[in-house]
Protein backbone atom coordinates (compact mmCIF):
# COMPACT_ATOMS: atom_id res chain seq x y z
CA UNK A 1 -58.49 -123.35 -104.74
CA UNK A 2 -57.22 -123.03 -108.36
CA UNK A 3 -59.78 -120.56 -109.69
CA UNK A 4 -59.47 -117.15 -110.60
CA UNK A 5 -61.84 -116.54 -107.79
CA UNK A 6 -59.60 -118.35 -106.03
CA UNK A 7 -56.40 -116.69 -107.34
CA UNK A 8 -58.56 -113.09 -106.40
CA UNK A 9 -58.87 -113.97 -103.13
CA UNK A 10 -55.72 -114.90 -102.17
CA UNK A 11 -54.02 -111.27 -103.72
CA UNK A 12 -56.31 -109.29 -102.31
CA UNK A 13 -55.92 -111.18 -98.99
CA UNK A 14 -52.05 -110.58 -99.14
CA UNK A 15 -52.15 -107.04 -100.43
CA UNK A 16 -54.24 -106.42 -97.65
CA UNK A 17 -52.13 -107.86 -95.20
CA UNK A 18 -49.15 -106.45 -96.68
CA UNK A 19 -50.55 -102.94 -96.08
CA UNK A 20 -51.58 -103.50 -92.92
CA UNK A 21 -48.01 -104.58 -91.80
CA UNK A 22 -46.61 -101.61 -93.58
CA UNK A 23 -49.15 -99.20 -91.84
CA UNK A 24 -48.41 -100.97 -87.85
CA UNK A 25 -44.79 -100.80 -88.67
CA UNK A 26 -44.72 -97.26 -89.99
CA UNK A 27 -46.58 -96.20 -86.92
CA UNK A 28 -44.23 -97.68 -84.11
CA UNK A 29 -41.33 -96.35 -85.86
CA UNK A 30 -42.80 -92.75 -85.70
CA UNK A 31 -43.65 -93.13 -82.21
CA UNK A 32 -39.55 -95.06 -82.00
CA UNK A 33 -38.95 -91.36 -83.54
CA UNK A 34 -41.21 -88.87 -80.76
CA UNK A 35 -44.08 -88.46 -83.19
CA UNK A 36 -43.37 -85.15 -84.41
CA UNK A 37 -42.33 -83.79 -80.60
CA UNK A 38 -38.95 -83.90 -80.84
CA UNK A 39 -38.95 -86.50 -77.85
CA UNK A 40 -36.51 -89.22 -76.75
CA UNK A 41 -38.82 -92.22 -76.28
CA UNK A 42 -39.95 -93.40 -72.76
CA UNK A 43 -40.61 -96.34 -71.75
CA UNK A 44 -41.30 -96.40 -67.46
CA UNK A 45 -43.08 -98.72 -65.40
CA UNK A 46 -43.74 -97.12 -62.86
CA UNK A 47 -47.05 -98.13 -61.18
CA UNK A 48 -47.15 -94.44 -59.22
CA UNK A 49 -46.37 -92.53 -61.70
CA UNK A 50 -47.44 -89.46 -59.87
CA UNK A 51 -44.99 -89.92 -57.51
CA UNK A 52 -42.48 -88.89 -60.19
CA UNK A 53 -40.63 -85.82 -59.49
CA UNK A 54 -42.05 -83.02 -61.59
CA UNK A 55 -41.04 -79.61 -62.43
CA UNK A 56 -43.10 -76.49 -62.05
CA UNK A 57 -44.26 -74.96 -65.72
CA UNK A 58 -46.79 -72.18 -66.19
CA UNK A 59 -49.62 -73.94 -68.12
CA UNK A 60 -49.29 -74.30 -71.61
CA UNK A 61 -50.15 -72.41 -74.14
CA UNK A 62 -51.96 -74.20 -76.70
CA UNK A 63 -52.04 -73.18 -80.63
CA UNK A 64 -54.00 -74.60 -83.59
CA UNK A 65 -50.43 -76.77 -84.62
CA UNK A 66 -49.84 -77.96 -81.15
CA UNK A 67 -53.29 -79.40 -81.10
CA UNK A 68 -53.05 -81.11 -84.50
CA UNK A 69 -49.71 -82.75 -83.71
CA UNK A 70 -51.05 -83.78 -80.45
CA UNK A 71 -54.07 -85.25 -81.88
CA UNK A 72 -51.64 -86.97 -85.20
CA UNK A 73 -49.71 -88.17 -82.31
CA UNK A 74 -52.59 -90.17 -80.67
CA UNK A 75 -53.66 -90.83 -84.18
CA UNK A 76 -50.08 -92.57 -85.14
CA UNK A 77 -50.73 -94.16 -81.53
CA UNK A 78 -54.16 -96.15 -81.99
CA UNK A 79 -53.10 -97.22 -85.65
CA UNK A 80 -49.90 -98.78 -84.03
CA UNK A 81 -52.22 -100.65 -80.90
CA UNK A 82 -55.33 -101.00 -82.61
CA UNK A 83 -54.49 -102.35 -86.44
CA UNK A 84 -52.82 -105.72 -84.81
CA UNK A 85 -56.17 -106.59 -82.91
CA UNK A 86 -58.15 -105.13 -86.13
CA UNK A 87 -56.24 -107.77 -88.70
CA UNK A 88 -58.58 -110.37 -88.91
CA UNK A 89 -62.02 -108.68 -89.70
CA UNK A 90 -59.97 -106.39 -91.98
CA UNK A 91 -58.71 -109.57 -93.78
CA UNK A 92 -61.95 -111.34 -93.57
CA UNK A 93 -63.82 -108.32 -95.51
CA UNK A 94 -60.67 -108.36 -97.84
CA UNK A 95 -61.65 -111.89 -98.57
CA UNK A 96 -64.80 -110.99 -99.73
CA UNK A 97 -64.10 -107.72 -101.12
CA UNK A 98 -63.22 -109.77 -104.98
CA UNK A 99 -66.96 -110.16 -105.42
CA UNK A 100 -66.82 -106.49 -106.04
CA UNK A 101 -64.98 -107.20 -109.36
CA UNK A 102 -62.50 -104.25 -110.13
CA UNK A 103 -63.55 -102.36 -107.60
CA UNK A 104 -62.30 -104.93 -104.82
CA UNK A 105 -59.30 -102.75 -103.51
CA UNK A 106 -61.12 -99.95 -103.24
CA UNK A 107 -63.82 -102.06 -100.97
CA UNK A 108 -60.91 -103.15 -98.96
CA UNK A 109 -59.69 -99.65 -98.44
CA UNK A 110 -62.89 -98.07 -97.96
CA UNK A 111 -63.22 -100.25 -94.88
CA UNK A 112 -60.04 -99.46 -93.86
CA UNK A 113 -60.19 -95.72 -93.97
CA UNK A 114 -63.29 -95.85 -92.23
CA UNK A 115 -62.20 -98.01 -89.30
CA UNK A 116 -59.53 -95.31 -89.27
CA UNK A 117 -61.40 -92.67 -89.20
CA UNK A 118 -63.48 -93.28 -86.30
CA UNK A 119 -59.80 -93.78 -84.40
CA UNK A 120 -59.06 -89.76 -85.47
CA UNK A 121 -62.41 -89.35 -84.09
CA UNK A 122 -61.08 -90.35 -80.86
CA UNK A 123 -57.77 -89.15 -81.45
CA UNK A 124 -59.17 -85.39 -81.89
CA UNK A 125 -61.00 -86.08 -78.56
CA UNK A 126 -58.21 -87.65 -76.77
CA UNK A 127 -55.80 -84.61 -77.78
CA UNK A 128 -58.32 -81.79 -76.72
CA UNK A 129 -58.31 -84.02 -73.14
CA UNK A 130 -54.96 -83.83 -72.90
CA UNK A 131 -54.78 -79.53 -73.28
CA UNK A 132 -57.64 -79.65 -70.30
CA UNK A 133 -55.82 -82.15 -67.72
CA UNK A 134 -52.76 -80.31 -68.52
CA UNK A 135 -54.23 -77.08 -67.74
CA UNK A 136 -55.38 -78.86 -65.17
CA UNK A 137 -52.32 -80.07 -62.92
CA UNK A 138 -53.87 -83.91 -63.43
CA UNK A 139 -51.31 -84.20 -66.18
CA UNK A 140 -47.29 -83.61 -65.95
CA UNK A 141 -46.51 -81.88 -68.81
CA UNK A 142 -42.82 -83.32 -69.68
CA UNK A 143 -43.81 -86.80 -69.25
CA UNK A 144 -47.62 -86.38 -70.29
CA UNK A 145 -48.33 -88.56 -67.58
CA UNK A 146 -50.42 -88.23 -64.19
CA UNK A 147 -49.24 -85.83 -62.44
CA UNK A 148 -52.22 -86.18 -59.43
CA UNK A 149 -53.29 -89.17 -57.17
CA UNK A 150 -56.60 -88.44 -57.21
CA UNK A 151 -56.21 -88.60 -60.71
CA UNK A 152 -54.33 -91.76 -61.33
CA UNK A 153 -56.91 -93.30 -59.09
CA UNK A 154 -60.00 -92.23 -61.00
CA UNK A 155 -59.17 -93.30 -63.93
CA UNK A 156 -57.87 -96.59 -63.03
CA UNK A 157 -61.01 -97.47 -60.89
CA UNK A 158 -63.11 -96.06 -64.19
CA UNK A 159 -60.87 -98.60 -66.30
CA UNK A 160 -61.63 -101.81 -64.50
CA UNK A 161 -65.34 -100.98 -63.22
CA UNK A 162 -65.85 -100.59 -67.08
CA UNK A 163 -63.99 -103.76 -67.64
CA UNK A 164 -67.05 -105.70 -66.27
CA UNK A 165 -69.76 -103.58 -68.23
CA UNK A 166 -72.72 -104.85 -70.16
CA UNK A 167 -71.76 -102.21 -72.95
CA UNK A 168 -68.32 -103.69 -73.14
CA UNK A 169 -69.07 -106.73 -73.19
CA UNK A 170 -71.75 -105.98 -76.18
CA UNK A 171 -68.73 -104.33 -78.10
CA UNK A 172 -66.25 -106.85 -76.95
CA UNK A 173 -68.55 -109.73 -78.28
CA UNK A 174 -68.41 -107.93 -82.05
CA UNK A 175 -64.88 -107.64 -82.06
CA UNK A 176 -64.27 -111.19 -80.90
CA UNK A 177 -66.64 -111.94 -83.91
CA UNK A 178 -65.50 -110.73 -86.89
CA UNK A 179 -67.40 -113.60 -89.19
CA UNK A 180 -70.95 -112.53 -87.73
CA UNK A 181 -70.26 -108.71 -88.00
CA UNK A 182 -69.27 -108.73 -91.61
CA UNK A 183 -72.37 -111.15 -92.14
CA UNK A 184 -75.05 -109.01 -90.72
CA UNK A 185 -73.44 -105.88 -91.94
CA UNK A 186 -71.78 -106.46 -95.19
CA UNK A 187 -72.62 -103.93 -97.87
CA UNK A 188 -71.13 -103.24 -101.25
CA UNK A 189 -69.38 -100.07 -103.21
CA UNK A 190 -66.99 -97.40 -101.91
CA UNK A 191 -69.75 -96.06 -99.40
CA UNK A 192 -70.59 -99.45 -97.90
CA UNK A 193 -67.30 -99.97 -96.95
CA UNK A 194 -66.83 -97.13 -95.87
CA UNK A 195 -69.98 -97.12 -93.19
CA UNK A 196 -68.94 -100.76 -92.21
CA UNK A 197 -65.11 -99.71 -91.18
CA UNK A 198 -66.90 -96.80 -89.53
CA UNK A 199 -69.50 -99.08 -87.43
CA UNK A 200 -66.76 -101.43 -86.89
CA UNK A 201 -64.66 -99.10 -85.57
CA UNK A 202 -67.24 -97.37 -83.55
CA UNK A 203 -67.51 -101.18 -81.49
CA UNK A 204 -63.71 -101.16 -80.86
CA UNK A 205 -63.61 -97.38 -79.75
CA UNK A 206 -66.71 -98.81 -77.34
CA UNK A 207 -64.29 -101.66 -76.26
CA UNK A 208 -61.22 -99.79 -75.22
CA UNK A 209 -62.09 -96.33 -75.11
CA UNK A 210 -61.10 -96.32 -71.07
CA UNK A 211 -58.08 -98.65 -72.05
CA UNK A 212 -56.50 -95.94 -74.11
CA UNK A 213 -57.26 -93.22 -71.39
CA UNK A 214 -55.24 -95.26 -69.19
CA UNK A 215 -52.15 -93.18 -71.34
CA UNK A 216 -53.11 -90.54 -69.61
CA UNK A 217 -51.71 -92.48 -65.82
CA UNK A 218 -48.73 -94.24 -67.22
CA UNK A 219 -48.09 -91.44 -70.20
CA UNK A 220 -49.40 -90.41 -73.24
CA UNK A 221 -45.74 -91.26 -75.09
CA UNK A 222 -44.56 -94.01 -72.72
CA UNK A 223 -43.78 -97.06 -75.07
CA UNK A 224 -43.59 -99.18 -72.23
CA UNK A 225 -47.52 -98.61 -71.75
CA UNK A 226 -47.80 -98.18 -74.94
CA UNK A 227 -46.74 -102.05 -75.74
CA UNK A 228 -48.95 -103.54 -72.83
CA UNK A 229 -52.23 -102.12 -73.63
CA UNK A 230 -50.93 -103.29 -77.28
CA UNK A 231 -50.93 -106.98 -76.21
CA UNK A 232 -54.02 -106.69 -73.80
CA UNK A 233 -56.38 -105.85 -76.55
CA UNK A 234 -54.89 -107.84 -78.65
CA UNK A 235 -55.57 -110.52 -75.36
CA UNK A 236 -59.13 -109.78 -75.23
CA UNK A 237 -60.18 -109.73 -78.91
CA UNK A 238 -58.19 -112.71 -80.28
CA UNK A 239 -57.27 -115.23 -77.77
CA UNK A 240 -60.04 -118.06 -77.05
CA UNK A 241 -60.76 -116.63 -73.30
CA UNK A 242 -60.42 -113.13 -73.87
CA UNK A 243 -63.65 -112.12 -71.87
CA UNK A 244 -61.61 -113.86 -68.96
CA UNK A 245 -58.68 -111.36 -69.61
CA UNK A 246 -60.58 -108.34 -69.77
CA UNK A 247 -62.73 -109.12 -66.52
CA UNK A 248 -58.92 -110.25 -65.36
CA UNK A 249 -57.19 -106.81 -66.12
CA UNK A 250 -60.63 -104.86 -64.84
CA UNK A 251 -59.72 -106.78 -61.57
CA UNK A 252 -56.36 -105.60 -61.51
CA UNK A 253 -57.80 -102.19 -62.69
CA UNK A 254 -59.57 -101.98 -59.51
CA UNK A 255 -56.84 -103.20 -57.33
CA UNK A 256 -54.28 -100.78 -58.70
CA UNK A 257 -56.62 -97.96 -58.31
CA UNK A 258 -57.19 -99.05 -54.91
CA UNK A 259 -53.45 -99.20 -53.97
CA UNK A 260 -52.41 -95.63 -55.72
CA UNK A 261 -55.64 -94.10 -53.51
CA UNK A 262 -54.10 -95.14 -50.46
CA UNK A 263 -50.28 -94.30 -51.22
């Protein structure tokens, strides 16, 4: 294709992509780097991990700053799991976005900041969990991990009964799809690609929403867990048999939660 729709296309499709390497990158090297905590990285595999020897704190004390880093943490977190599964509708709707005419990066990053924005969302939710199960006992506070059974068990049997759910599946099937999404719900300017990032992004939150709590067993800054869940979205949304892998790891899901009710 040698015309300068052509030529459009193809920068906007590597600018794109560029970014979006620059953005996963950044984000695993701040998590490499504790995310603001001041942290050596973890990486465990432990698949008790409330077995763990723990030490007896006072529960914390939350303040306005601890709850923003903790929610730019989790932030930083789902841009570094979530963008590599996220690449192709991102590039798709970059491929389209030159029809916009000068306004064609902006489309592109409108979509982008909204599919982000729905992950702070979550993030913002995820981090006010994280002060309750704390306060709680359910969550070790030096390795932000379980810190109950009862705990590591509910949320794994949650994980893989929701692995076989109609409203999974539904969300699954529209990030497997990234062609028909952007075809029923493509829609020009700054604002329109804007609300299609956002709806987009809703679908994947609905998708692996119980995934990411699943930080919350093996721990919130465990890189080891961290990388898994990475390559298991990644599993279900891109490779040809991905429904098989997500009823596959809701199987496991089960099994595991099983296993750590009884030990």
């Amino acid at each position: 294709m040698h015309s300068p729709l052509g030529a459009a296309l193809r920068r906007e499709r590597l600018l794109v992509g560029l970014a979006l390497i620059l953005l996963t990158t950044l984000a695993w090297l701040w998590l490499l780097r504790g995310a603001g905590f001041g942290m050596a990285p973890r990486a465990v595999l432990d698949p008790f991990p409330h077995r763990l020897p723990q030490m007896a704190m006072p529960p914390p004390a939350w303040s306005l700053g601890a709850f923003l880093l903790a929610t730019s943490m989790w932030w930083v977190m789902m841009v570094a799991m979530m963008l590599p599964a996220a690449t192709p509708v991102i590039l798709l709707n970059a491929a389209a976005a030159p029809r916009e005419g000068p306004a064609a990066h902006v489309h592109s990053g409108g979509f982008l900041a909204g599919y982000l924005a729905v992950w702070g969302t979550f993030s913002l939710i995820a981090a006010g969990l994280q002060f309750v199960f704390e306060r709680s006992g359910a969550l070790d506070q030096m390795t932000m991990g379980s810190g109950a059974r009862w705990f590591s068990a509910a949320v794994l049997l949650a994980a893989g009964v929701y692995q076989f759910s109609p409203l999974k599946d539904a969300c699954l099937g529209q990030c497997r799809n990234p062609g028909q999404f952007l075809a029923r719900n493509y829609r020009p300017g700054r604002a329109g690609a804007f609300a299609m990032g956002v709806k987009h992004g809703a679908f994947c939150v609905g998708c692996c929403w119980l995934l990411m709590a699943l930080l919350f067993v093996g721990g919130v800054m465990n890189l080891a867990w961290i990388a898994l869940l990475t390559l298991l979205v990644a599993g279900e949304k891109l490779l040809p048999r991905g429904r098989w892998i997500a009823w596959a790891a809701g199987a496991v899901f089960l099994a595991w939660g099983a296993a750590t009710a009884l030990v």
